[in-house]
PDB file of N, CA and C in Angstrom:
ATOM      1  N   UNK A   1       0.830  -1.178   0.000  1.00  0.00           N
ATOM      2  CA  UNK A   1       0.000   0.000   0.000  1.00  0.00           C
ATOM      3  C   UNK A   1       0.876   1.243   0.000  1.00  0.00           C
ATOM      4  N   UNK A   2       0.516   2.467  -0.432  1.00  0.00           N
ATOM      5  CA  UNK A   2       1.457   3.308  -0.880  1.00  0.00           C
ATOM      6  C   UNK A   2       1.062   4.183   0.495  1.00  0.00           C
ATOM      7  N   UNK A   3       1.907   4.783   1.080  1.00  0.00           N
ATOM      8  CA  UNK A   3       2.056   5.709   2.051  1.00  0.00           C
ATOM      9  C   UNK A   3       1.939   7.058   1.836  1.00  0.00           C
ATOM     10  N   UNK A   4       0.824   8.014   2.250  1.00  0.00           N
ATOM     11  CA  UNK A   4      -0.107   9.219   1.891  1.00  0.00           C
ATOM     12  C   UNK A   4       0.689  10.525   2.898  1.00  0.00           C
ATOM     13  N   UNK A   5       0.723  11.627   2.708  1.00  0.00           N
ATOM     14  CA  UNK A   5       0.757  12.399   3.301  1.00  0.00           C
ATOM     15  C   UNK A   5       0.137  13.804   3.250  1.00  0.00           C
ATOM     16  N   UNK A   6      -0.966  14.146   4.272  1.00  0.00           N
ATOM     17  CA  UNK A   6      -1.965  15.019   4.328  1.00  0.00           C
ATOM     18  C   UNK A   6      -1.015  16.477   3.902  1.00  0.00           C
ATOM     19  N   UNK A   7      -1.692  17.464   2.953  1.00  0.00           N
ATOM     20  CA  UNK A   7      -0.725  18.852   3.047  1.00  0.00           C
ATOM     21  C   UNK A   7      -2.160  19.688   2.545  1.00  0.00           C
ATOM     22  N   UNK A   8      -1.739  20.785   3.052  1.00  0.00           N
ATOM     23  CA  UNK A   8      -2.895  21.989   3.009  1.00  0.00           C
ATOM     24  C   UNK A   8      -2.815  22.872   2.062  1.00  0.00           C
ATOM     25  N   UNK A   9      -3.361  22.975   1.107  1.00  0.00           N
ATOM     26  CA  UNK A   9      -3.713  23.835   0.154  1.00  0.00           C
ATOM     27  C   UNK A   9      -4.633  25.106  -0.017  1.00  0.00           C
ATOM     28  N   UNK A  10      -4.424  25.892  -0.400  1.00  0.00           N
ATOM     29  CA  UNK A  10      -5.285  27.141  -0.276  1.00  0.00           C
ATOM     30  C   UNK A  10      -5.217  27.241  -1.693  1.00  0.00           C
ATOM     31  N   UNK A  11      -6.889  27.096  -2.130  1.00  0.00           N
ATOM     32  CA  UNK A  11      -7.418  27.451  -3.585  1.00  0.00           C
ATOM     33  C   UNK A  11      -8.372  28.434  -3.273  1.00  0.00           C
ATOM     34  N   UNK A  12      -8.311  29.154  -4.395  1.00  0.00           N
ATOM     35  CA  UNK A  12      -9.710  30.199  -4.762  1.00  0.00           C
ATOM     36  C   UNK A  12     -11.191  29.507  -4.481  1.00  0.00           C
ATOM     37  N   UNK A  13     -12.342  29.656  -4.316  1.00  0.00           N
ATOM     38  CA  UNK A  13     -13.074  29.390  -3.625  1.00  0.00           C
ATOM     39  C   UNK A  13     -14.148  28.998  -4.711  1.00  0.00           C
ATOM     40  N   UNK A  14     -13.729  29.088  -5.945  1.00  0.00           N
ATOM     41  CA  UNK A  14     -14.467  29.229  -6.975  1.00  0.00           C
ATOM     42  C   UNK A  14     -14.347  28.133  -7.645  1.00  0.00           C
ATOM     43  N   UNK A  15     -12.403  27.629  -7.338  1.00  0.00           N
ATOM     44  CA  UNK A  15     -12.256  26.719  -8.052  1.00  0.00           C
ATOM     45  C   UNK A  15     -12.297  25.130  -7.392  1.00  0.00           C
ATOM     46  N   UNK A  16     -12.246  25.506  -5.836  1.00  0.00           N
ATOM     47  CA  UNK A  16     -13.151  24.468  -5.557  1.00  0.00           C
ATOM     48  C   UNK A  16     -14.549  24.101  -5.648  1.00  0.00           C
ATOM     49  N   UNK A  17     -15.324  25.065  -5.628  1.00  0.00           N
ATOM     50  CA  UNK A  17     -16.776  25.182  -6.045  1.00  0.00           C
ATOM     51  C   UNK A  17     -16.894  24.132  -7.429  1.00  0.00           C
ATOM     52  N   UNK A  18     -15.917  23.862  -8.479  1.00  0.00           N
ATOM     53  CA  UNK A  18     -16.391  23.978  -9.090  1.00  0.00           C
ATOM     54  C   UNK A  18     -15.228  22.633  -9.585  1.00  0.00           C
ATOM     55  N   UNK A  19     -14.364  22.031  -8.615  1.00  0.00           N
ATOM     56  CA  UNK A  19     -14.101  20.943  -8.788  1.00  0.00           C
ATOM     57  C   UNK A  19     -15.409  20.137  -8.074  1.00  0.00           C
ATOM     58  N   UNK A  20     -15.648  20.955  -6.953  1.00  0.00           N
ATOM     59  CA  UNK A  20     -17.180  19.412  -6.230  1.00  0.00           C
ATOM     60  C   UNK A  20     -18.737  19.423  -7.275  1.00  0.00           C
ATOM     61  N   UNK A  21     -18.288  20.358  -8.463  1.00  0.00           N
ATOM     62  CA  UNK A  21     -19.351  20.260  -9.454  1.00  0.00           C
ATOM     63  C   UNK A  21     -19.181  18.856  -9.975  1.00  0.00           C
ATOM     64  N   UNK A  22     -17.766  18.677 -10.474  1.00  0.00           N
ATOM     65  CA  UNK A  22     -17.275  17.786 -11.271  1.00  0.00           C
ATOM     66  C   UNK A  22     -17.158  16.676 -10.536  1.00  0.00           C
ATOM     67  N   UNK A  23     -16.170  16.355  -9.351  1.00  0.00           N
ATOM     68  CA  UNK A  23     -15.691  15.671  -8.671  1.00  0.00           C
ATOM     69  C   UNK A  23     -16.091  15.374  -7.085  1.00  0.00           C
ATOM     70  N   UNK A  24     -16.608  13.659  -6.420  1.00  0.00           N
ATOM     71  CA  UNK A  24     -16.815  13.838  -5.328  1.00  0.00           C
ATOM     72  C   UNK A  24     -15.746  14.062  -4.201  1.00  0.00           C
ATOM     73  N   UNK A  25     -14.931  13.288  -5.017  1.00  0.00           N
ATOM     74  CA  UNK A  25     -13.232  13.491  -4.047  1.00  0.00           C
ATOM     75  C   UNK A  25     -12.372  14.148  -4.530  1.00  0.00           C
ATOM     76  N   UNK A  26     -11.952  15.153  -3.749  1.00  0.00           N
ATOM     77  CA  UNK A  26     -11.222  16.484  -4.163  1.00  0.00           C
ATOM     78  C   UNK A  26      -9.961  16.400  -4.294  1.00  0.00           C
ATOM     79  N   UNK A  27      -9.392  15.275  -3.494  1.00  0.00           N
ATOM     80  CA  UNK A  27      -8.045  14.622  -3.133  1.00  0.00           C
ATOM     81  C   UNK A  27      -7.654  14.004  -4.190  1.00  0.00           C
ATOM     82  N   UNK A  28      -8.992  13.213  -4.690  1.00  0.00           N
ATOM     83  CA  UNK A  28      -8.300  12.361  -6.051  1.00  0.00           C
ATOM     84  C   UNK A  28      -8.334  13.488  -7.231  1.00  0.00           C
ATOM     85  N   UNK A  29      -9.131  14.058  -7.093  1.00  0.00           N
ATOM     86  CA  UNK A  29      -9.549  15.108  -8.220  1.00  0.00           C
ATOM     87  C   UNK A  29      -7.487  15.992  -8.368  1.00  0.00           C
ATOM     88  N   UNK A  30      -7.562  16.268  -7.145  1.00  0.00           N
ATOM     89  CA  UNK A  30      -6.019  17.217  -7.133  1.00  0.00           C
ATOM     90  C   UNK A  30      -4.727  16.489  -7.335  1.00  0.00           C
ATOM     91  N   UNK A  31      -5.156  14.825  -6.638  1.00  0.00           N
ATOM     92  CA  UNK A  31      -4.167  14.179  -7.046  1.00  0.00           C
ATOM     93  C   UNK A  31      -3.776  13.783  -8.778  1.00  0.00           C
ATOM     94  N   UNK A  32      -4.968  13.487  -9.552  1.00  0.00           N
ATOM     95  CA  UNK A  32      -4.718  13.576 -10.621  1.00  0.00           C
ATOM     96  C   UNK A  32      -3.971  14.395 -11.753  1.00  0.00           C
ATOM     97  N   UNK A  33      -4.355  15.837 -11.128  1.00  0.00           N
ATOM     98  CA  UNK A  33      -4.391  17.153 -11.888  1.00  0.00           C
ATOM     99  C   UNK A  33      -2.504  17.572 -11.759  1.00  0.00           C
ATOM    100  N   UNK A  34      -2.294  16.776 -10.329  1.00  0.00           N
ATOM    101  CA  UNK A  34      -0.871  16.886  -9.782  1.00  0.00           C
ATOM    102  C   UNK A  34      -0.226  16.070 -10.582  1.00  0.00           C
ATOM    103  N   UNK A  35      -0.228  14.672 -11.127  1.00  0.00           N
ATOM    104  CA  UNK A  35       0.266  13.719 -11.520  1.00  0.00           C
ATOM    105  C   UNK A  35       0.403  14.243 -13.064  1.00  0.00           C
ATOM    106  N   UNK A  36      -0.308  14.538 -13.692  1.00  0.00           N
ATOM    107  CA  UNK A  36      -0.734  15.287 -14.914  1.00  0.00           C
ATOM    108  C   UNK A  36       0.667  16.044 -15.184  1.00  0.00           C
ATOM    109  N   UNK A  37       1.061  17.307 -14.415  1.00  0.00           N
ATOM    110  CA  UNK A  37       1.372  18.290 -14.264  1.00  0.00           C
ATOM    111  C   UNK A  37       2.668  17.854 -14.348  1.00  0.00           C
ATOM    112  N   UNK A  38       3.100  16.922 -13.377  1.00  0.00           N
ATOM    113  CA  UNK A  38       4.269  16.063 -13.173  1.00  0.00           C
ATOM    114  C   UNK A  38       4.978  15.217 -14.461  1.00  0.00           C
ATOM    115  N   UNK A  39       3.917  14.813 -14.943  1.00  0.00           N
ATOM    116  CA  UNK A  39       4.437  14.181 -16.245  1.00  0.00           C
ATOM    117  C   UNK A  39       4.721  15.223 -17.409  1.00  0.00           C
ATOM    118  N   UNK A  40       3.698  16.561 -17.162  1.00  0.00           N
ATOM    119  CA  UNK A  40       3.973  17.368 -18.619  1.00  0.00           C
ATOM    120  C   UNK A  40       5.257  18.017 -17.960  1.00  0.00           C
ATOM    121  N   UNK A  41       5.827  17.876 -16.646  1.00  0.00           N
ATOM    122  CA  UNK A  41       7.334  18.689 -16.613  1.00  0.00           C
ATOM    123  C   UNK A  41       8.339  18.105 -16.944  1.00  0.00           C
ATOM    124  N   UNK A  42       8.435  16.913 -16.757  1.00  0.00           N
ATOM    125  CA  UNK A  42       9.221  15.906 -17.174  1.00  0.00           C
ATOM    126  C   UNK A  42       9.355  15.929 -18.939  1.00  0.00           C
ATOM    127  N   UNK A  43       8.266  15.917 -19.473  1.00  0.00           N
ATOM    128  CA  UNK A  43       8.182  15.431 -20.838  1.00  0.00           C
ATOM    129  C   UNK A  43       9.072  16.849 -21.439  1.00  0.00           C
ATOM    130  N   UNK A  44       8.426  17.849 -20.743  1.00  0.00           N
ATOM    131  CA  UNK A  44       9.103  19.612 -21.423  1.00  0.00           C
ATOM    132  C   UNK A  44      10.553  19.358 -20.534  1.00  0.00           C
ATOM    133  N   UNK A  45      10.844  18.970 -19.915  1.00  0.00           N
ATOM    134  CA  UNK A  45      12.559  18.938 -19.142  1.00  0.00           C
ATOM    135  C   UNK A  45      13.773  18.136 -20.216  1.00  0.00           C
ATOM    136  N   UNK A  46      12.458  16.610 -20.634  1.00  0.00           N
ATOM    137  CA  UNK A  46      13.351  15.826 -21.730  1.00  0.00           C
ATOM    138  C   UNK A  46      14.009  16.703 -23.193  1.00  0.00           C
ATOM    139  N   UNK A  47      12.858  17.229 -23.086  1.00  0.00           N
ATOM    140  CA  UNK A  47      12.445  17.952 -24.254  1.00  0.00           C
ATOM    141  C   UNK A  47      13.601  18.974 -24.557  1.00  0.00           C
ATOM    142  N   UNK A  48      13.486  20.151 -24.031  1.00  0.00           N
ATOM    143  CA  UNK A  48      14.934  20.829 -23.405  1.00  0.00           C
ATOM    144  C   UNK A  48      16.004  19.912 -23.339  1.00  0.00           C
ATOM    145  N   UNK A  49      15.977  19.092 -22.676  1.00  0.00           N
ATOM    146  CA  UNK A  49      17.626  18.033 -22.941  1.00  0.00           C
ATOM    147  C   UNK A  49      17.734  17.495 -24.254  1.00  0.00           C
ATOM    148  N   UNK A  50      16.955  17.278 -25.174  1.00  0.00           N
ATOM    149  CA  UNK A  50      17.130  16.480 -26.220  1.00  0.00           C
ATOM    150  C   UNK A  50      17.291  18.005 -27.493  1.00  0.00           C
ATOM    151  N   UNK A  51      16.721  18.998 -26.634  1.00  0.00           N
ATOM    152  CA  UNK A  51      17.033  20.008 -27.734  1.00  0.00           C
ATOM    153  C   UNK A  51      18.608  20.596 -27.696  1.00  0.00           C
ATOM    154  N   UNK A  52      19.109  20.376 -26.286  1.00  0.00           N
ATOM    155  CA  UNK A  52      20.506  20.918 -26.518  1.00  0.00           C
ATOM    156  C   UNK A  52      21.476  19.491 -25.228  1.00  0.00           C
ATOM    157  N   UNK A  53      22.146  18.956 -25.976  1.00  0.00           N
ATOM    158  CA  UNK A  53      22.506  17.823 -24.491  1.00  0.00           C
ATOM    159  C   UNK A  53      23.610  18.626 -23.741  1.00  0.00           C
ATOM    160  N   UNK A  54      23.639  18.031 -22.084  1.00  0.00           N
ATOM    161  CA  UNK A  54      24.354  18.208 -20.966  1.00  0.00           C
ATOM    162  C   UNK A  54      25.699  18.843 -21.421  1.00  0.00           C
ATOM    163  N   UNK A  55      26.008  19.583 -21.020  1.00  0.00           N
ATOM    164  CA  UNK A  55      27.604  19.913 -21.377  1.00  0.00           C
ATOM    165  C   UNK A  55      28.864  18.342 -21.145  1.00  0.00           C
ATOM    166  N   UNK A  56      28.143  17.683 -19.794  1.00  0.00           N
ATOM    167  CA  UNK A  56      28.818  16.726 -19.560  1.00  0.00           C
ATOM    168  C   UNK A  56      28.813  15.324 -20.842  1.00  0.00           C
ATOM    169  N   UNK A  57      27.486  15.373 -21.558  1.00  0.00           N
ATOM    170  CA  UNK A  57      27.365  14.189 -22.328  1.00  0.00           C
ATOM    171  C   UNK A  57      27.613  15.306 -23.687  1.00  0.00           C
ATOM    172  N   UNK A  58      28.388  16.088 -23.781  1.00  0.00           N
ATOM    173  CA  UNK A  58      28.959  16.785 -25.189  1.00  0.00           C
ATOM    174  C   UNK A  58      29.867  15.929 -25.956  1.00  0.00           C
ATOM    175  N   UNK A  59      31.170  15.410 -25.206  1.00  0.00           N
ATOM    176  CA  UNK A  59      32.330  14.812 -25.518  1.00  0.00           C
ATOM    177  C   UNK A  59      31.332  13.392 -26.149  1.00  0.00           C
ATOM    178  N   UNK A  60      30.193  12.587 -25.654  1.00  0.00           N
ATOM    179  CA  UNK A  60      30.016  11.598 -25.895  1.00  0.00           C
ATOM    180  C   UNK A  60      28.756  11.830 -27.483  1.00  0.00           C
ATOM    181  N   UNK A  61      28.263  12.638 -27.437  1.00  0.00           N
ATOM    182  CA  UNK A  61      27.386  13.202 -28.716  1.00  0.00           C
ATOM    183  C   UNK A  61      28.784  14.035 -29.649  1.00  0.00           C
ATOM    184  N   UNK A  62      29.700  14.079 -29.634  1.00  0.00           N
ATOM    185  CA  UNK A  62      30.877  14.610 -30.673  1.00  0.00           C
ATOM    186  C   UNK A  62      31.709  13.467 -30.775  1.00  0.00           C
ATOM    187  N   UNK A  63      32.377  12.121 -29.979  1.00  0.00           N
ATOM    188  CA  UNK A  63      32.669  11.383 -29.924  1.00  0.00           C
ATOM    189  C   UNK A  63      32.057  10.394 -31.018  1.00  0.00           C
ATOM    190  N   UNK A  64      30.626   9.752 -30.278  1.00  0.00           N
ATOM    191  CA  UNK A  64      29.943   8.788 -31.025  1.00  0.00           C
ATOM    192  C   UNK A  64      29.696   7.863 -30.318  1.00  0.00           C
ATOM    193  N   UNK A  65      28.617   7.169 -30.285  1.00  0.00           N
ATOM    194  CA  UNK A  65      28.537   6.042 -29.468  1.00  0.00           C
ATOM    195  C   UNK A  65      29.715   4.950 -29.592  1.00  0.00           C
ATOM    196  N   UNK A  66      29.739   4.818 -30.886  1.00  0.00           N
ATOM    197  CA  UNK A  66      30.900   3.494 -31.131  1.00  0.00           C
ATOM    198  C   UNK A  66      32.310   3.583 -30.820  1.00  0.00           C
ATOM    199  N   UNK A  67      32.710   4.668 -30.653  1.00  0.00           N
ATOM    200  CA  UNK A  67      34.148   5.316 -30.057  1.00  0.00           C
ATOM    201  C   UNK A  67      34.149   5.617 -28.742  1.00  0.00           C
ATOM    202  N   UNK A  68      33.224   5.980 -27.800  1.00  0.00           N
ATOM    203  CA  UNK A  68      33.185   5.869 -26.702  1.00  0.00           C
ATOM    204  C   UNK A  68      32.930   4.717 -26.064  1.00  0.00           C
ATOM    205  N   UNK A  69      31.965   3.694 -26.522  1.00  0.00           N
ATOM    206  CA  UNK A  69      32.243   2.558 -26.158  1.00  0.00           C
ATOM    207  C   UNK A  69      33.309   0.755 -26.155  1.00  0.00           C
ATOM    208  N   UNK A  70      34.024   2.330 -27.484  1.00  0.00           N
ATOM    209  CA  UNK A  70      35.651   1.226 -27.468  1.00  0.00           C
ATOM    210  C   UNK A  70      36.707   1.363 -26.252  1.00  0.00           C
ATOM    211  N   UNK A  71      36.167   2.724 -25.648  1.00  0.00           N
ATOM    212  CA  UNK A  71      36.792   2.906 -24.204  1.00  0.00           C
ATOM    213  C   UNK A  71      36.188   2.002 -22.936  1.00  0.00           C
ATOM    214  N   UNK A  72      35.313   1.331 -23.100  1.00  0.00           N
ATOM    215  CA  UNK A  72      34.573   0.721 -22.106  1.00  0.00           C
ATOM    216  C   UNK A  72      35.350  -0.435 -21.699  1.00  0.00           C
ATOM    217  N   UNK A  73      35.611  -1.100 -20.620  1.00  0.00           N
ATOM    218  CA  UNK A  73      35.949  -2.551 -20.772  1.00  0.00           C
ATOM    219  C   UNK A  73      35.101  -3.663 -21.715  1.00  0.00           C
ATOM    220  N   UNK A  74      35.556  -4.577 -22.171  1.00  0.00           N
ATOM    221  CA  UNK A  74      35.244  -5.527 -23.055  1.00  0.00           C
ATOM    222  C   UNK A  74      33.554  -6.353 -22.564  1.00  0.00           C
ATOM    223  N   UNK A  75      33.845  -6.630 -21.475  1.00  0.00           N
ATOM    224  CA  UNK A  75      32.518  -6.935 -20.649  1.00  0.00           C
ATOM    225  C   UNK A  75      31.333  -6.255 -20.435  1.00  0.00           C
ATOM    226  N   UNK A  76      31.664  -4.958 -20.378  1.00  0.00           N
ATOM    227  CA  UNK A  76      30.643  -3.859 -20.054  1.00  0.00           C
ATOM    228  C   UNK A  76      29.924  -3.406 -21.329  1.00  0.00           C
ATOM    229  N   UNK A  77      30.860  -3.414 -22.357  1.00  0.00           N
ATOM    230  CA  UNK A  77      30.220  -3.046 -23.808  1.00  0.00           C
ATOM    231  C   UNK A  77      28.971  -4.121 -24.016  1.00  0.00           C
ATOM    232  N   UNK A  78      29.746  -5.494 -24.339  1.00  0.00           N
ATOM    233  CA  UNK A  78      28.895  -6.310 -24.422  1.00  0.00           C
ATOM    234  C   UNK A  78      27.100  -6.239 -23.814  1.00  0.00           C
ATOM    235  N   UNK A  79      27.513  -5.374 -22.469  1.00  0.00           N
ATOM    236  CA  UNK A  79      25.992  -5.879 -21.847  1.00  0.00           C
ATOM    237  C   UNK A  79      25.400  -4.314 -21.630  1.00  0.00           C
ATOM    238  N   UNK A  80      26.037  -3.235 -22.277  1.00  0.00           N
ATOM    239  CA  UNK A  80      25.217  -2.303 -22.352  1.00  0.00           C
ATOM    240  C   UNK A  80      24.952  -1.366 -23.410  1.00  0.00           C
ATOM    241  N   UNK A  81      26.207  -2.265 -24.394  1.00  0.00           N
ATOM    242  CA  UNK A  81      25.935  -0.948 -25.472  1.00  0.00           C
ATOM    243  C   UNK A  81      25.989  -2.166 -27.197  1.00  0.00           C
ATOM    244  N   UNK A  82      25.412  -1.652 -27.482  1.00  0.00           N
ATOM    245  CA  UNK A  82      25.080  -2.166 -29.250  1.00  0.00           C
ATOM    246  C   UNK A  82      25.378  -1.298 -30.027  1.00  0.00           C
ATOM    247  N   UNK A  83      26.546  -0.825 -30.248  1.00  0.00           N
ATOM    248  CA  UNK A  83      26.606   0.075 -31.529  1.00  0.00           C
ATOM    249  C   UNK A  83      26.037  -0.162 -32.833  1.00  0.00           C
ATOM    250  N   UNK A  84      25.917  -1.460 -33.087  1.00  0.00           N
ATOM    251  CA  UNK A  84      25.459  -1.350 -34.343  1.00  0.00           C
ATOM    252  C   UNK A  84      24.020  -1.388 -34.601  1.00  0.00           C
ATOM    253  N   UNK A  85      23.125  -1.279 -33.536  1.00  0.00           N
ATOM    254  CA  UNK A  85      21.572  -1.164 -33.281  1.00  0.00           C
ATOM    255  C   UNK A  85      21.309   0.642 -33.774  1.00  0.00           C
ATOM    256  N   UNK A  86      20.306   0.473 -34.434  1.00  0.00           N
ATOM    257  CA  UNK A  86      19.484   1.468 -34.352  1.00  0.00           C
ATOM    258  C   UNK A  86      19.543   2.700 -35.403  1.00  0.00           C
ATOM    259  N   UNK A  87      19.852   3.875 -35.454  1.00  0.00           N
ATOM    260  CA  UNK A  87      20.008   5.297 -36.485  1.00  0.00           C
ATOM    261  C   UNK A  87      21.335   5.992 -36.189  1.00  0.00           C
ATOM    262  N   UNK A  88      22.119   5.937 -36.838  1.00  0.00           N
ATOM    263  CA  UNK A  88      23.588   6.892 -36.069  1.00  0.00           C
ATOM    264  C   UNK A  88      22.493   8.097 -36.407  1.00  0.00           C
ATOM    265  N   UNK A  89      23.520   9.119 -35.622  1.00  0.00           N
ATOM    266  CA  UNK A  89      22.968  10.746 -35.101  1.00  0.00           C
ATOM    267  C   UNK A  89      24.306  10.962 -34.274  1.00  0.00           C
ATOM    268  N   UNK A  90      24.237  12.717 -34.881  1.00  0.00           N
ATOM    269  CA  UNK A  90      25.174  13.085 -34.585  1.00  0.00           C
ATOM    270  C   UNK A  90      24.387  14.708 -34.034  1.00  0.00           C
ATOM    271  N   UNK A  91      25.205  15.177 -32.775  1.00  0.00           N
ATOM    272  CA  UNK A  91      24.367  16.524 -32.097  1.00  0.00           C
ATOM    273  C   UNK A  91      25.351  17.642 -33.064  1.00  0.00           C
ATOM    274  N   UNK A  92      24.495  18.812 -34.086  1.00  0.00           N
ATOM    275  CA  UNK A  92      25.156  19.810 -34.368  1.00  0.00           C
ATOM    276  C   UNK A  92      24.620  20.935 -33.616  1.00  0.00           C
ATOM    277  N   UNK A  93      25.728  21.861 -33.430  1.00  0.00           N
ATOM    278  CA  UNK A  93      25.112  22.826 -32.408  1.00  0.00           C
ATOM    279  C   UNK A  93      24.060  23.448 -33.416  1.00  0.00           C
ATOM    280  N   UNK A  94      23.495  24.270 -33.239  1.00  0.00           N
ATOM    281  CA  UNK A  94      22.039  25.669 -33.232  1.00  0.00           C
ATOM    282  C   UNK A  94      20.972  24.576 -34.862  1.00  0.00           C
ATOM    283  N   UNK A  95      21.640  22.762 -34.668  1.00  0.00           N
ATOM    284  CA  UNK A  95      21.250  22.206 -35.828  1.00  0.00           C
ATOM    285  C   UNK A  95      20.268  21.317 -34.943  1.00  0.00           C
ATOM    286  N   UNK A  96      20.695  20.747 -33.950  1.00  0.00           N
ATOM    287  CA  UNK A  96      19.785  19.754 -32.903  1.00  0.00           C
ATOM    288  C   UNK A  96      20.453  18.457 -33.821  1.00  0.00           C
ATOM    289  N   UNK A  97      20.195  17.344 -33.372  1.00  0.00           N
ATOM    290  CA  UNK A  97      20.233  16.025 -33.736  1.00  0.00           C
ATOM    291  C   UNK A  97      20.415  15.637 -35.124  1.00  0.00           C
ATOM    292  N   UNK A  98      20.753  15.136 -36.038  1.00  0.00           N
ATOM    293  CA  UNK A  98      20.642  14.802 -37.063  1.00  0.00           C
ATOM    294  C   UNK A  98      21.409  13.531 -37.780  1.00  0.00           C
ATOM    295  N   UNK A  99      20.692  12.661 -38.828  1.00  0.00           N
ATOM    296  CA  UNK A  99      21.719  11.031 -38.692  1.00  0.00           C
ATOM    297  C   UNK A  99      22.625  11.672 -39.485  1.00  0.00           C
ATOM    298  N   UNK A 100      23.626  10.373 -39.650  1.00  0.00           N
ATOM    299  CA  UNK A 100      24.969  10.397 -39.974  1.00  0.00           C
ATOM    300  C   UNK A 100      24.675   9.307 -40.945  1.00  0.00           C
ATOM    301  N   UNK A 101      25.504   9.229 -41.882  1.00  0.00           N
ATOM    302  CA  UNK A 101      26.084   7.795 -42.196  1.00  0.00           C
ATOM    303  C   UNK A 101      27.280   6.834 -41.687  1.00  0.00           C
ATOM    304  N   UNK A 102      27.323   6.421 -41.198  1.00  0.00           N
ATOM    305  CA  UNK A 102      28.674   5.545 -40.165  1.00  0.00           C
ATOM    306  C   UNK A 102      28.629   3.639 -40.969  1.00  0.00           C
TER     307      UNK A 102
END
């Protein structure tokens, strides 16, 4: 069972009015609207990362997957990286993402 914790909110008076139009439980009603909210920040956060990557994962988007994972130990490649799976892409700056031929 998932473990709850009560917190107090102060809404306009209108807009509760007018969630108990809609909704009998206000808790689930807010919990939803919260969860919602949570996922569209995440999705706009990815979003932003995929439009410009980490300064730290720069060297590895200018590198290449297949050259950075010739640095890996022999074992570790094997069980986490597939270079030859999938679309090469290469990050150009003010260009965003774009494939390669490799």
């Amino acid at each position: 069972m998932t473990s709850t914790t009560r917190v107090t909110v102060t809404l306009p008076s209108e807009v509760v009015e007018e969630i108990d139009r809609l909704e009998k439980n206000r808790s689930r009603f807010v919990l939803e609207g919260v969860r919602r909210e949570l996922v569209r920040r995440r999705r706009e956060s990815l979003r932003r990362s995929l439009d410009g990557p980490h300064p730290e994962s720069a060297e590895l988007a200018e590198t290449g997957l297949a050259a950075w994972s010739e640095r890996l130990p022999h074992d570790e490649v094997s069980d986490l990286v597939d270079a030859t799976a999938g679309t090469a892409i290469r990050w150009v700056r003010e260009e965003g993402w774009l494939e390669t031929e490799e």
